[in-house]
Protein backbone atom coordinates (compact mmCIF):
# COMPACT_ATOMS: atom_id res chain seq x y z
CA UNK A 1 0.00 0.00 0.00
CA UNK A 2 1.63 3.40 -0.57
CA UNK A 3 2.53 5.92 1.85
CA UNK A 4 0.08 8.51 2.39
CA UNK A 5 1.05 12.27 1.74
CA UNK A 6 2.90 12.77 5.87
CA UNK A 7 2.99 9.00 6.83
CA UNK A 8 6.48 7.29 7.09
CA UNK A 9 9.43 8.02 8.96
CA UNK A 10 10.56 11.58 9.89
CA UNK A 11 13.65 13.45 8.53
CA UNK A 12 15.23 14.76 11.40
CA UNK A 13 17.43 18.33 10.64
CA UNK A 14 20.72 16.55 11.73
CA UNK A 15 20.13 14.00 9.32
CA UNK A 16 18.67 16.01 6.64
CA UNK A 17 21.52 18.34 6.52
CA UNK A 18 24.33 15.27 6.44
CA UNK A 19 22.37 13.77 3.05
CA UNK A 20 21.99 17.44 1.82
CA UNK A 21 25.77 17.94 1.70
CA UNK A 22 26.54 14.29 0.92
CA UNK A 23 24.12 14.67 -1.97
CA UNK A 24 25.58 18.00 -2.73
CA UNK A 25 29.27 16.78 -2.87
CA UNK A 26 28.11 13.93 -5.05
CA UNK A 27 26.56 16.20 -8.10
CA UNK A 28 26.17 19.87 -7.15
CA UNK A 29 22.55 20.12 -6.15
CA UNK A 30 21.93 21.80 -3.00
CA UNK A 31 18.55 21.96 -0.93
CA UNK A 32 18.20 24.29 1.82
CA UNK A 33 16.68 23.80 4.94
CA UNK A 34 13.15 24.72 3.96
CA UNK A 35 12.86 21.94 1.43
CA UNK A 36 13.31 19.09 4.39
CA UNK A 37 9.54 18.10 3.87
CA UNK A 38 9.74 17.72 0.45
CA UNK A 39 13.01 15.61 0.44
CA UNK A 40 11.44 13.51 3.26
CA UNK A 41 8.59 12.52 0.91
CA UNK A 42 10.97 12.09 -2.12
CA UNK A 43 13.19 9.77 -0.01
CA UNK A 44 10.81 7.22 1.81
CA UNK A 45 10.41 5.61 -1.12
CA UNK A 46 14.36 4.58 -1.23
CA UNK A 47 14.34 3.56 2.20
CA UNK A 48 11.73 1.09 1.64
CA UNK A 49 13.65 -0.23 -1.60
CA UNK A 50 16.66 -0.79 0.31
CA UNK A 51 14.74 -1.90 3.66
CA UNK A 52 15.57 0.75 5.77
CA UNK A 53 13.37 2.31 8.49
CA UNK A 54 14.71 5.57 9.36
CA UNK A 55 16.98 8.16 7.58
CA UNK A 56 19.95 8.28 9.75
CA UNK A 57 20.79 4.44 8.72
CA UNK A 58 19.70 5.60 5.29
CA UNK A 59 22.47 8.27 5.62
CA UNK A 60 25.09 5.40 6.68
CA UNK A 61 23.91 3.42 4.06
CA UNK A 62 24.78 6.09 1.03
CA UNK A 63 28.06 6.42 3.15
CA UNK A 64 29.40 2.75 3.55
CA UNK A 65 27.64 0.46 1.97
CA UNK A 66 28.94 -1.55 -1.15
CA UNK A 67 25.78 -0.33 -3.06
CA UNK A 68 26.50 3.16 -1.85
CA UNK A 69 27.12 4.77 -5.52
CA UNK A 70 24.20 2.81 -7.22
CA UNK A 71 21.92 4.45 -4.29
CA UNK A 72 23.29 7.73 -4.47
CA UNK A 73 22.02 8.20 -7.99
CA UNK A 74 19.00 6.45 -7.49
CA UNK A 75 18.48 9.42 -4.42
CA UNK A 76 19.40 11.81 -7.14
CA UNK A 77 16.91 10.56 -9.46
CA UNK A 78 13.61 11.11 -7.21
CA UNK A 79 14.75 14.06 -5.55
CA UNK A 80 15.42 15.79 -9.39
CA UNK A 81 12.43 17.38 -11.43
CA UNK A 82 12.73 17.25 -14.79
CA UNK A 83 10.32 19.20 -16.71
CA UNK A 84 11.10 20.64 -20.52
CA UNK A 85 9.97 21.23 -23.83
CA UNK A 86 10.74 21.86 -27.41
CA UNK A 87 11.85 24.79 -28.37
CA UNK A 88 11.53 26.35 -24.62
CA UNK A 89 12.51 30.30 -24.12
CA UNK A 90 12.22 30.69 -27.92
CA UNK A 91 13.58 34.07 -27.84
CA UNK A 92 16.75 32.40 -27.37
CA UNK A 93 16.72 30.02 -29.71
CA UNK A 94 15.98 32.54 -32.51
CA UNK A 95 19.08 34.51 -31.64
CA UNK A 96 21.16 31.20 -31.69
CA UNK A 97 19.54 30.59 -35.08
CA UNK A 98 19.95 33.55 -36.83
CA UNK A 99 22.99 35.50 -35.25
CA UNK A 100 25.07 32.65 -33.35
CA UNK A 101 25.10 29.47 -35.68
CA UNK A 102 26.21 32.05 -38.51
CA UNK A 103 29.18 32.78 -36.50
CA UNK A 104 30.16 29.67 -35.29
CA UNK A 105 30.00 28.42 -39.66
CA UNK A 106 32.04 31.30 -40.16
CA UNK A 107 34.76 30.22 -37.68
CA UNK A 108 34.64 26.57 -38.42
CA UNK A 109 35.70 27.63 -41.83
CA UNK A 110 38.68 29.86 -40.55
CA UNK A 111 40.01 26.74 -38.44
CA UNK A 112 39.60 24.72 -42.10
CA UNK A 113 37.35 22.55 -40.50
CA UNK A 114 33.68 21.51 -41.58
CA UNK A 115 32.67 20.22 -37.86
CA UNK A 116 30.22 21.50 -35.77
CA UNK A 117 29.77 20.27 -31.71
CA UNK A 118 27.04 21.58 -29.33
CA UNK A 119 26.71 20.41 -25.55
CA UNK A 120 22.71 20.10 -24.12
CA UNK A 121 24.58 19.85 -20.59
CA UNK A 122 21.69 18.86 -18.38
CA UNK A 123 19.49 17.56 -21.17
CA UNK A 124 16.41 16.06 -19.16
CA UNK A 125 13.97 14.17 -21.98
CA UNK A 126 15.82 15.36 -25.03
CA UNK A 127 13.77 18.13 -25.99
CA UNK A 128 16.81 20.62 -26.02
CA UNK A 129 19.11 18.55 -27.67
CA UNK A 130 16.94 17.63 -30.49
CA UNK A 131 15.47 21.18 -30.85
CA UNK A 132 18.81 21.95 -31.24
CA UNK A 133 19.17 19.58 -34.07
CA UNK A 134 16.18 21.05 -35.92
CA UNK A 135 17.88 24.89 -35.73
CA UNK A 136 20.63 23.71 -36.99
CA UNK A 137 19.02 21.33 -39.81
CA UNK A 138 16.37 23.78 -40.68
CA UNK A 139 18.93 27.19 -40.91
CA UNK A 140 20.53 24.95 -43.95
CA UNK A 141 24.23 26.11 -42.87
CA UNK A 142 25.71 22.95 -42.43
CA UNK A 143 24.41 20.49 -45.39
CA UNK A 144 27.43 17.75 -45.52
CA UNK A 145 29.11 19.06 -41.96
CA UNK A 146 29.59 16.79 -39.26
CA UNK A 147 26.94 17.75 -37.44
CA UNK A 148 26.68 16.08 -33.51
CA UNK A 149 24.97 17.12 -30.60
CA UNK A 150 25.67 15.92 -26.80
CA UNK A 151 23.22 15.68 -24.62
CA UNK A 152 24.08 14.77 -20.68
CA UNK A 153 21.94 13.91 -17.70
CA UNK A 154 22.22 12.72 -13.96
CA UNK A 155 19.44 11.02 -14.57
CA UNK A 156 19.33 7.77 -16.08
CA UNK A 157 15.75 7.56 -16.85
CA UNK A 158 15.15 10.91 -18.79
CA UNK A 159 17.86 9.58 -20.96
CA UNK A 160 16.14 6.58 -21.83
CA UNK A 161 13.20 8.48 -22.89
CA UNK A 162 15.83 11.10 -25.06
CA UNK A 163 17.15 8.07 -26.57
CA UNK A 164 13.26 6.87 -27.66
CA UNK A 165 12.70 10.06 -28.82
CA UNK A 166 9.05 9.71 -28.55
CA UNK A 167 6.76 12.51 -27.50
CA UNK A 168 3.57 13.76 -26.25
CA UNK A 169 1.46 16.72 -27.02
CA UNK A 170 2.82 17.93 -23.60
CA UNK A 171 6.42 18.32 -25.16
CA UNK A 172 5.09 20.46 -28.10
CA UNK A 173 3.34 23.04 -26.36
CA UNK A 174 5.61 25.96 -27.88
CA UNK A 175 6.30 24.51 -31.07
CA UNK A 176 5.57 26.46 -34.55
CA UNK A 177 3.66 24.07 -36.92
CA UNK A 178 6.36 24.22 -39.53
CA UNK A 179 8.88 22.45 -37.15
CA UNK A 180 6.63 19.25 -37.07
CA UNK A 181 8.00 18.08 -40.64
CA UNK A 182 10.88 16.69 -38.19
CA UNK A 183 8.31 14.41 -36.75
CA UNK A 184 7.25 11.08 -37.22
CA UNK A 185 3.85 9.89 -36.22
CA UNK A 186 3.68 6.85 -33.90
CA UNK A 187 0.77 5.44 -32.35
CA UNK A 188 1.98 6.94 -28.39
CA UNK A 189 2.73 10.14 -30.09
CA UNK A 190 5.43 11.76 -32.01
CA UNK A 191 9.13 10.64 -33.09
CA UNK A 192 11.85 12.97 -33.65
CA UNK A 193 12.92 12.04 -37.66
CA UNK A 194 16.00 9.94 -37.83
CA UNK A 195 18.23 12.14 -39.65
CA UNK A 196 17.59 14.43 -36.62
CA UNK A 197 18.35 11.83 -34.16
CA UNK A 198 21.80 10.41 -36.10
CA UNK A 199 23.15 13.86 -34.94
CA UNK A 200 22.36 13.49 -31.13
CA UNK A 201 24.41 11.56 -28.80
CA UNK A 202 23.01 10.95 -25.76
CA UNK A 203 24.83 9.85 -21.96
CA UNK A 204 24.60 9.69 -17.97
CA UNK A 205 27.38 12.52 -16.95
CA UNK A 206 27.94 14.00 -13.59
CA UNK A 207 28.82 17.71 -14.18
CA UNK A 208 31.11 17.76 -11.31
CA UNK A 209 32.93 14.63 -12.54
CA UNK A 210 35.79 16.62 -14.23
CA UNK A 211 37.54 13.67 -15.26
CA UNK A 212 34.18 12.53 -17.25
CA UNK A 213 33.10 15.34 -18.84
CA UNK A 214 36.43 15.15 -20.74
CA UNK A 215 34.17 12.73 -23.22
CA UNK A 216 32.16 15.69 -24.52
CA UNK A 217 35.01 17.22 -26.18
CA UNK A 218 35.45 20.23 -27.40
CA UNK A 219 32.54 22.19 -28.64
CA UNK A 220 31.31 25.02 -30.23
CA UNK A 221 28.42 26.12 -27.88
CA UNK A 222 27.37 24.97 -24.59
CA UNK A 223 23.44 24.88 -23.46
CA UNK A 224 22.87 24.82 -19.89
CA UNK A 225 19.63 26.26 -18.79
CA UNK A 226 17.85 26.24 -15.58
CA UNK A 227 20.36 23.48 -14.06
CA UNK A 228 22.75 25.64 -11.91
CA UNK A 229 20.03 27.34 -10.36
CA UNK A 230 19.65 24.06 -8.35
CA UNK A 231 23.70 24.51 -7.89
CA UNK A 232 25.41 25.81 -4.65
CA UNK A 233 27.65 28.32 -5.66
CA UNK A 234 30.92 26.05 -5.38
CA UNK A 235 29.31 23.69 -7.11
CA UNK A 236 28.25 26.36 -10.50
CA UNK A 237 32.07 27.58 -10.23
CA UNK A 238 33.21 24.22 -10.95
CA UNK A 239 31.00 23.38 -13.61
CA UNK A 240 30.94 26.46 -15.34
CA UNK A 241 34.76 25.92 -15.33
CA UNK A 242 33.94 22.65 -16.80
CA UNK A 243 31.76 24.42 -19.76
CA UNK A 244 35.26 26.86 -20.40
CA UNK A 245 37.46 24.08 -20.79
CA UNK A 246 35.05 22.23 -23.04
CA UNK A 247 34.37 25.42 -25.82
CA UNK A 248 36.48 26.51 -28.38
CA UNK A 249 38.04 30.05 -28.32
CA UNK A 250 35.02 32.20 -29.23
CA UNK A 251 32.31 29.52 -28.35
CA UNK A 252 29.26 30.43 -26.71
CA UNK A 253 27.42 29.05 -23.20
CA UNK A 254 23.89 29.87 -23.11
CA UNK A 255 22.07 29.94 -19.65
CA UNK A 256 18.70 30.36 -18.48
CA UNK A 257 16.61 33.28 -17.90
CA UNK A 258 17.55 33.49 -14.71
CA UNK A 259 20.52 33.03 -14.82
CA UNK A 260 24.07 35.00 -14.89
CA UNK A 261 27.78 34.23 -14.11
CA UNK A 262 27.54 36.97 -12.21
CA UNK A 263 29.76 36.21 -9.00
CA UNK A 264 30.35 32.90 -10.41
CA UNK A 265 32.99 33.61 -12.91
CA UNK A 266 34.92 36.50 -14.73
CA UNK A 267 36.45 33.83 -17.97
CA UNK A 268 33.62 35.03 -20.16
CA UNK A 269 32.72 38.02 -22.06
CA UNK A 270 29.21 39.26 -22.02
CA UNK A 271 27.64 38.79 -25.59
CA UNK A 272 24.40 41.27 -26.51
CA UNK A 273 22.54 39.68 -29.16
CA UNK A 274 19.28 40.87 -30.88
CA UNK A 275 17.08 39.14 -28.04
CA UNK A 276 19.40 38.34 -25.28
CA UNK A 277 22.02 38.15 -23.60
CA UNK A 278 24.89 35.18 -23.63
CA UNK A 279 28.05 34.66 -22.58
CA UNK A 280 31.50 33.56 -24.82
CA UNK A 281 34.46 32.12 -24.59
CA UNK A 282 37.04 34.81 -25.31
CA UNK A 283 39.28 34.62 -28.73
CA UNK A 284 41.96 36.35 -28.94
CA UNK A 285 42.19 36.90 -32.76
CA UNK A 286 38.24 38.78 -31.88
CA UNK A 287 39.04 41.01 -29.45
CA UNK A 288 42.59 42.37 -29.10
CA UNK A 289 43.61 44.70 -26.02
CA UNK A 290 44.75 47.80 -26.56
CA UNK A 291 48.38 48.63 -26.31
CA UNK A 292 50.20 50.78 -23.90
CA UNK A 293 50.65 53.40 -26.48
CA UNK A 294 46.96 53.22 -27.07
CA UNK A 295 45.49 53.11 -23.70
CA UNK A 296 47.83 56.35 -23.13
């Protein structure tokens, strides 16, 4: 029988706080005090899967036992939400579409290459990474590039959804008409076309795990929206410092609305484009400093 709304075992504030920071140390995420109630709820469940009956041995348990990993992610996993869309803050997108993906072509071509990489870092479902490939499809820039497109989660079960790339009406709720000719009707909904899907790559990645994100490469823009607003600020230096590493010189990250690397990092220049505001990885051969005699 499942637990009603307040029934199960309590989450006392010692022991909330020690899982807080363990969980927080593990990936980044960070829950203050006020959200004790709701992780209590989240959490029951995994004490009952593991056979536990109060949190303090549940705490030991993500601590020493041989399982300890495995359970840590599966903690991760109920305590995350994941809610997106295609084609979500559209005001974005348009900029990247029209002023940014002409940019990154043009420098491509400077390096002499004909290879284009974007990072969905925090990818949920897909939606992003895929909407992505449409942009990029649809502007007709890249016809015969290698085109691919990364897409990353903590969570192991939005990825298996990415990777089915089947949809609901839910998922479309933003999406111009003319976008669904990179859909393919199935009975529970809507595929994303293959072509689009051969360019997305989808995997379970840690953002704090320097040593993994090392997979992703190099690319040519970064998306990251509305993830390090779950981030303590430690934890959105480091993996912003992941996302500099990871972009060329003159590659672009582009947060959510509400957020800024303001306090959280100085690497980046401010970008103004037509409908927002983004952030890029300075280039040297783009932006010289003045010299002595000019600064004089």
């Amino acid at each position: 029988m499942p637990l009603l709304f307040d029934e199960g075992p309590g989450l006392a504030v010692e022991d909330f706080r020690m899982i807080r920071d363990l969980i927080n140390r593990f990936c980044g995420i960070y829950f203050s005090d006020d959200a004790r109630t709701i992780v209590a709820r989240r959490l029951r469940e995994r004490l009952d899967a593991v056979g536990l009956r109060d949190f303090g041995a549940y705490y030991q348990y993500l601590r020493y036992h041989p399982d300890a990993a495995t359970e840590l992610e599966n903690a991760v996993e109920v305590l995350t939400t994941n809610e997106t869309y295609f084609f979500r803050e559209e005001y974005q997108l348009r900029a990247f579409r029209d002023e940014i993906l002409p940019q990154l072509k043009a420098r491509a071509e400077e390096r002499g290459t004909r290879r284009l990489a974007l990072w969905s870092a925090g990818c949920s479902s897909g939606e992003e990474a895929y909407t992505l490939g449409i942009l990029v499809e649809d502007s007709g820039l890249f016809k015969g590039w290698d085109v691919r497109i990364y897409g990353n989660d903590i969570s192991r079960r939005v990825l298996h959804k990415a990777r089915r790339a089947v949809y609901t009406d839910a998922s479309f709720r933003t999406t111009d008409r003319r976008y669904l000719q990179y859909f393919v009707d199935v009975p529970d909904g809507r595929q994303v076309h293959p072509h689009i899907r051969a360019m997305c790559h989808f995997g379970h990645l840690n953002l704090l795990d320097h040593s993994r994100t090392a997979i992703v490469g190099r690319v040519d823009a970064v998306f990251c929206r509305n993830v390090l607003i779950y981030f303590d600020a430690e934890s959105r230096r480091r993996a912003i410092d992941t996302f500099y590493h990871r972009l060329v010189a003159g590659g672009y990250l582009l947060l959510g609305h509400s957020e800024s690397l303001l306090n959280a990092s100085t690497a980046f220049e401010l970008v103004h484009v037509s409908t927002d505001l983004v952030y890029r990885r300075p280039a040297p051969h783009l932006f010289r400093a003045p010299s002595a005699s000019e600064g004089s």
